[in-house]
Protein backbone atom coordinates (compact mmCIF):
# COMPACT_ATOMS: atom_id res chain seq x y z
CA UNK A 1 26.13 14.21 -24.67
CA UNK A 2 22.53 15.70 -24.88
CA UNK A 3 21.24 12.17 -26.52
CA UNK A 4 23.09 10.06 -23.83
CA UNK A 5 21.02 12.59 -21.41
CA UNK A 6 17.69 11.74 -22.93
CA UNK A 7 18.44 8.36 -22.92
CA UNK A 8 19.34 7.95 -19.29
CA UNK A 9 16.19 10.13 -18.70
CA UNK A 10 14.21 7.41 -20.57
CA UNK A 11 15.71 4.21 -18.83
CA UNK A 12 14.49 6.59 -15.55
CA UNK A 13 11.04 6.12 -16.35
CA UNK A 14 9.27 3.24 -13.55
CA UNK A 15 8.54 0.02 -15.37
CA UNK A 16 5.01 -1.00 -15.93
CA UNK A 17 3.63 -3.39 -13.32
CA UNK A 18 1.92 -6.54 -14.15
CA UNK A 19 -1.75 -7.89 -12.66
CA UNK A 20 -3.00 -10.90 -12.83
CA UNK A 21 -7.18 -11.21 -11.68
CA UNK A 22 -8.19 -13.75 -10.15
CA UNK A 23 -12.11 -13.58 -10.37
CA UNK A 24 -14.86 -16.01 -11.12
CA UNK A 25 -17.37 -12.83 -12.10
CA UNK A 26 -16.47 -11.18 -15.73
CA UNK A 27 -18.04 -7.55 -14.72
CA UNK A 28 -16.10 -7.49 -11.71
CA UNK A 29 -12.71 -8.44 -13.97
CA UNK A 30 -14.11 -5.64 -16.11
CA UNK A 31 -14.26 -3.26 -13.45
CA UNK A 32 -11.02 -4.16 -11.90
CA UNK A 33 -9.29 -4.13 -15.18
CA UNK A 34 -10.51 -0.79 -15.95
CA UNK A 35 -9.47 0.93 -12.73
CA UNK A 36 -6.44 -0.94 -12.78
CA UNK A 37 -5.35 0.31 -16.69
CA UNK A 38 -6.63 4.30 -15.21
CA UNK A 39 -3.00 3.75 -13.39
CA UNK A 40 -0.20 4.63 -15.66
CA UNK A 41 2.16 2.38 -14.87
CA UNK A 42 0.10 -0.54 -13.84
CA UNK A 43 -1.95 -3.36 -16.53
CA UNK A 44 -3.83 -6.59 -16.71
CA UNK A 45 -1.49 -9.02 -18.24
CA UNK A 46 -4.00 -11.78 -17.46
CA UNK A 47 -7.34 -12.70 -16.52
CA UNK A 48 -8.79 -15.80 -14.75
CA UNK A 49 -12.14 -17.35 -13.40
CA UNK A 50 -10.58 -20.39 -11.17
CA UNK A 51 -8.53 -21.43 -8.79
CA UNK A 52 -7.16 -23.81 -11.61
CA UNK A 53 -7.12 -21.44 -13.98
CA UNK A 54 -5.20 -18.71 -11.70
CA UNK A 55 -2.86 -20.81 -10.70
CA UNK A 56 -1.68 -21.95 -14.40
CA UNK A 57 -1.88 -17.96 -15.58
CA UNK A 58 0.63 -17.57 -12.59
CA UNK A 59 2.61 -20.06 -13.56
CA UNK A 60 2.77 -18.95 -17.55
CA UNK A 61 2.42 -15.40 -17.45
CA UNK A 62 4.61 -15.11 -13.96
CA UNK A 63 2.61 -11.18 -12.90
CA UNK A 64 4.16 -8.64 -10.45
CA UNK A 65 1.13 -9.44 -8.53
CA UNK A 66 -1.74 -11.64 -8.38
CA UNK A 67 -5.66 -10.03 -7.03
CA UNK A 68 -7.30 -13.29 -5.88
CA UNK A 69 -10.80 -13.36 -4.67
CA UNK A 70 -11.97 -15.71 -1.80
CA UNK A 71 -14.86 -17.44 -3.46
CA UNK A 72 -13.86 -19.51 -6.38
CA UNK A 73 -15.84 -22.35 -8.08
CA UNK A 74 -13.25 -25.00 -7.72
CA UNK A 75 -11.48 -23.98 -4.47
CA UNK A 76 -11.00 -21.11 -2.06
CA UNK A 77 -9.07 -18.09 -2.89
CA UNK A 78 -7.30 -19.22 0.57
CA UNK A 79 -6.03 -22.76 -1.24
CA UNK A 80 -5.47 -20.94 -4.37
CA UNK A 81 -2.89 -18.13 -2.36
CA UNK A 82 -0.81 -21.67 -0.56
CA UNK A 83 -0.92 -22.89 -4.18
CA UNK A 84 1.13 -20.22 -5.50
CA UNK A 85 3.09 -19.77 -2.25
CA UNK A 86 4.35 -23.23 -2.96
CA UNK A 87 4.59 -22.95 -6.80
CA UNK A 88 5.99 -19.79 -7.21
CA UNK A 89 7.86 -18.40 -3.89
CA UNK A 90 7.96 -14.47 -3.46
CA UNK A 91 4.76 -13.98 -5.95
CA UNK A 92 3.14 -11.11 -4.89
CA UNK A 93 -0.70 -11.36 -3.89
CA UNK A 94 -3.73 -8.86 -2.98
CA UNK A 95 -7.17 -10.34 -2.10
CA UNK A 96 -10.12 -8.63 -2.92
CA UNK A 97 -12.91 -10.10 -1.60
CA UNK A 98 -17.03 -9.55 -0.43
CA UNK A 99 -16.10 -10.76 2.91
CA UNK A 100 -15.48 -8.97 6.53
CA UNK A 101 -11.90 -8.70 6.45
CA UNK A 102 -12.03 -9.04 10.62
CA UNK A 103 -12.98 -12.73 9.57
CA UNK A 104 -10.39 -13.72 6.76
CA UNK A 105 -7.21 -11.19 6.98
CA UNK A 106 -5.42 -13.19 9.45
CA UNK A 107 -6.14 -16.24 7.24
CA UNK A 108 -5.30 -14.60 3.95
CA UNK A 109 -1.95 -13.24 5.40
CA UNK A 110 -1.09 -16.85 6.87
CA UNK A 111 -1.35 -18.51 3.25
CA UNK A 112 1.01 -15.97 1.76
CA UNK A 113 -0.96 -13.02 0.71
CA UNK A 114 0.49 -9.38 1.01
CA UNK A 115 -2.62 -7.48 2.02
CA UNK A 116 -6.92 -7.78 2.00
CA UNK A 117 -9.11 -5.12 0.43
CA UNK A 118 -13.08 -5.74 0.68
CA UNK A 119 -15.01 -5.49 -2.97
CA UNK A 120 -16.82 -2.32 -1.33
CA UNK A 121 -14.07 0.10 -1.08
CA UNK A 122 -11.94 -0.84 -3.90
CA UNK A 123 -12.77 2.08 -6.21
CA UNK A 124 -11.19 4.29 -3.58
CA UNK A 125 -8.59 1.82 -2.06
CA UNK A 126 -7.50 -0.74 -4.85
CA UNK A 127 -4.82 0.92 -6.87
CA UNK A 128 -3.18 2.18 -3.31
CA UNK A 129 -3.50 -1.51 -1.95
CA UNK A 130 -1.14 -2.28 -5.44
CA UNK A 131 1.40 -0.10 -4.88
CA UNK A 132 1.40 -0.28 -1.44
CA UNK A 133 1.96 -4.31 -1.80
CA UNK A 134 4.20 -4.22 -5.10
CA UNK A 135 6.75 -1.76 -2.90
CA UNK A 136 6.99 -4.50 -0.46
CA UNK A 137 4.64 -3.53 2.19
CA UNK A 138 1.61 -4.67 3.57
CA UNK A 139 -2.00 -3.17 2.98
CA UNK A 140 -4.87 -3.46 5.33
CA UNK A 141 -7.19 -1.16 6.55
CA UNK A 142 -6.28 1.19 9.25
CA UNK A 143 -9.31 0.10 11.83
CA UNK A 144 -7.49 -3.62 11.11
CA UNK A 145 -3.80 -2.77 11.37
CA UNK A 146 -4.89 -1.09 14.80
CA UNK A 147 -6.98 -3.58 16.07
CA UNK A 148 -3.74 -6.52 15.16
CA UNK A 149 -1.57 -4.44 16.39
CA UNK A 150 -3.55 -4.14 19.90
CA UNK A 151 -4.01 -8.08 19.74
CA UNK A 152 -0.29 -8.38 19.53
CA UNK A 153 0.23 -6.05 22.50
CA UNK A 154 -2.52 -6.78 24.59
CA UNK A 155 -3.56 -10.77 23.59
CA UNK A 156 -6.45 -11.98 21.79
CA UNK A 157 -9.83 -11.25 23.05
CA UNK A 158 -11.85 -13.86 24.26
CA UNK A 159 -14.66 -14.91 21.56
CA UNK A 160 -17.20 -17.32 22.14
CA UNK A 161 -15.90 -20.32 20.94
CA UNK A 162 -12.40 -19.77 20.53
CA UNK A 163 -12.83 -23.18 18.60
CA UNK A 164 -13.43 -21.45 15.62
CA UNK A 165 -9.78 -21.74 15.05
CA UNK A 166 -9.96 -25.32 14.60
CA UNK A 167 -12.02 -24.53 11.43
CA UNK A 168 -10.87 -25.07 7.85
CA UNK A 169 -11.05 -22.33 5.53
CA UNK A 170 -14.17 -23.42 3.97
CA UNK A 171 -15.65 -24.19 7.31
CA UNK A 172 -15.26 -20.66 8.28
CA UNK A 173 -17.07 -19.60 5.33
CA UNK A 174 -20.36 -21.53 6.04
CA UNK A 175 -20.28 -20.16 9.71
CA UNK A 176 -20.31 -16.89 8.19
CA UNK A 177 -22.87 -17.82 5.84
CA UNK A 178 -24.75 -19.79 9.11
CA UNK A 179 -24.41 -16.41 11.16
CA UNK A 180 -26.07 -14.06 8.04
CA UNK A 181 -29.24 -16.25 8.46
CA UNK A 182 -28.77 -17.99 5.21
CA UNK A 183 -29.96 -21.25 4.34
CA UNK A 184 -28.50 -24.37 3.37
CA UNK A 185 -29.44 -23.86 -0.52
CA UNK A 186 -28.59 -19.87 -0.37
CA UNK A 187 -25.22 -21.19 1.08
CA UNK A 188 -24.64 -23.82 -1.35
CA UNK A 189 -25.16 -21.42 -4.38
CA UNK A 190 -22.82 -18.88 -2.61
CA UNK A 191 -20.62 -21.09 -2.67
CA UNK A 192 -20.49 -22.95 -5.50
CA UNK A 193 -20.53 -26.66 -3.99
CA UNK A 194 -23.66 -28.71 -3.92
CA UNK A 195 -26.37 -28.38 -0.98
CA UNK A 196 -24.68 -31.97 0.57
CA UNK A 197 -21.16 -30.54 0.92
CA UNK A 198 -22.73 -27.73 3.26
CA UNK A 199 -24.09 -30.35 5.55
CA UNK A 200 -21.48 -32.30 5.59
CA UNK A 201 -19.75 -28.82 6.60
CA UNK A 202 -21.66 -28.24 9.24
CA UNK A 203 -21.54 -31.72 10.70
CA UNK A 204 -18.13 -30.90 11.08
CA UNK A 205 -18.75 -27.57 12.28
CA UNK A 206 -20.59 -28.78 15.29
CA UNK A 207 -18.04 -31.25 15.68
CA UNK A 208 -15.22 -29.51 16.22
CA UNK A 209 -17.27 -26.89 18.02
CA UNK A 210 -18.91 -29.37 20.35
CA UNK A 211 -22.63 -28.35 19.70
CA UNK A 212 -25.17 -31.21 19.55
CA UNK A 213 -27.85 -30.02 16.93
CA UNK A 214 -28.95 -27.35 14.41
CA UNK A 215 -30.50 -24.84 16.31
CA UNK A 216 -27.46 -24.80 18.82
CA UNK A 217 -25.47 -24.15 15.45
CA UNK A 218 -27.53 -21.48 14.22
CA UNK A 219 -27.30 -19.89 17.40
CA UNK A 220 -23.57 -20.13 17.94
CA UNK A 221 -23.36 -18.59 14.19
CA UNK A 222 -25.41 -15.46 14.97
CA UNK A 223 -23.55 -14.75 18.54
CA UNK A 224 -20.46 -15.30 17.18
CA UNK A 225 -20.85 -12.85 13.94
CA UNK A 226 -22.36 -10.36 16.40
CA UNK A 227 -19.27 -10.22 18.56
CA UNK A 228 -17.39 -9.86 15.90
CA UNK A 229 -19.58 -6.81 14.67
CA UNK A 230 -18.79 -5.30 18.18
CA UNK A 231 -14.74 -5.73 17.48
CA UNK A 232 -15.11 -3.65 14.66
């Protein structure tokens, strides 16, 4: 009777939980992985520096949950989360990612994600984000739950330009980028896509924003970003 005890206190034990990263910087893997593997019943089954790449690791190694960053070298993070939402339904995924989540969350949640942590407070937030997402919830930050929750109560505040909707994904990131004060080569690097793709960007960015030239851009950007500072 005592052994069948210690064996149903063994099969009690919570199975270990599976990451995938999704990264295109190897120290920041490192990191990751090593904060991750502090968590007893969490490890890195996987690693991955594409969109490509983290989509076939997904596929193969089929994680408890996949951390995707937003800037990849082949394609966003944002493609690379309604890739696996299509390939492999219920996969749970966390992005981790440089940018303001009052810019991306809504975005990241829309293509399937669970949750958005920013790169700066992941030593003190990541492994919560994990459990918080593999239990079934949802993890943002509290100042972004509150202020979605308000929009949902209260409406959407009025931003200038409420075009910026219209956007693509990738769009969104060069009006970011536009708004920071970086230039068209700073942008291009950043991103990963060659210094024509970013004009062609923003010829589509004024488009769909109805702005004539440059400077109108440029000025749109910075306004914009600001307003968004004053959200926070």
């Amino acid at each position: 009777m005592k052994k069948k005890g210690a064996a149903s206190s063994s099969n009690s034990k919570v199975a270990t939980k599976r990451i995938l990263l999704v990264d295109d910087h190897p120290i920041m893997r490192h990191g990751l992985a090593q904060l991750i593997r502090a968590a007893e019943e969490l490890e890195v089954c996987g690693e991955a520096g594409s969109a490509r790449e983290g989509l076939e690791q997904t596929l193969a190694l089929k994680p408890d949950l996949v951390i995707v960053d937003l800037t990849l070298p082949d394609k966003s993070g944002l493609e690379l989360l309604k890739d696996i939402n299509a390939m492999s339904p219920g996969m749970q995924c966390l992005v981790l990612s440089m940018h303001d989540e009052s810019l991306y969350a809504e975005r990241v949640l829309r293509s399937g994600a669970r949750g958005y942590i920013m790169k700066e407070t992941a030593a003190e937030n990541l492994i919560t984000a994990i459990r918080k997402v593999l239990s079934g919830g949802l993890y943002l930050s509290d100042s972004l739950a509150a202020k979605m929750l308000e929009q949902a109560a209260f409406g959407r505040p009025k931003l200038p330009g409420g075009g910026v909707d219209a956007l693509t994904d990738r769009e969104l990131e060069v009006l970011e980028a536009i708004g920071s004060g970086k230039a068209t080569k700073i942008i291009a690097e950043q991103l990963n896509i060659s210094a024509r793709t970013v004009e062609a960007h923003r010829a589509h960015i004024k488009e769909k924003l109805n702005i004539t030239d440059g400077p109108g851009l440029v000025r749109y950007a910075v306004q914009w970003m600001e307003t968004r500072a004053g959200l926070g």
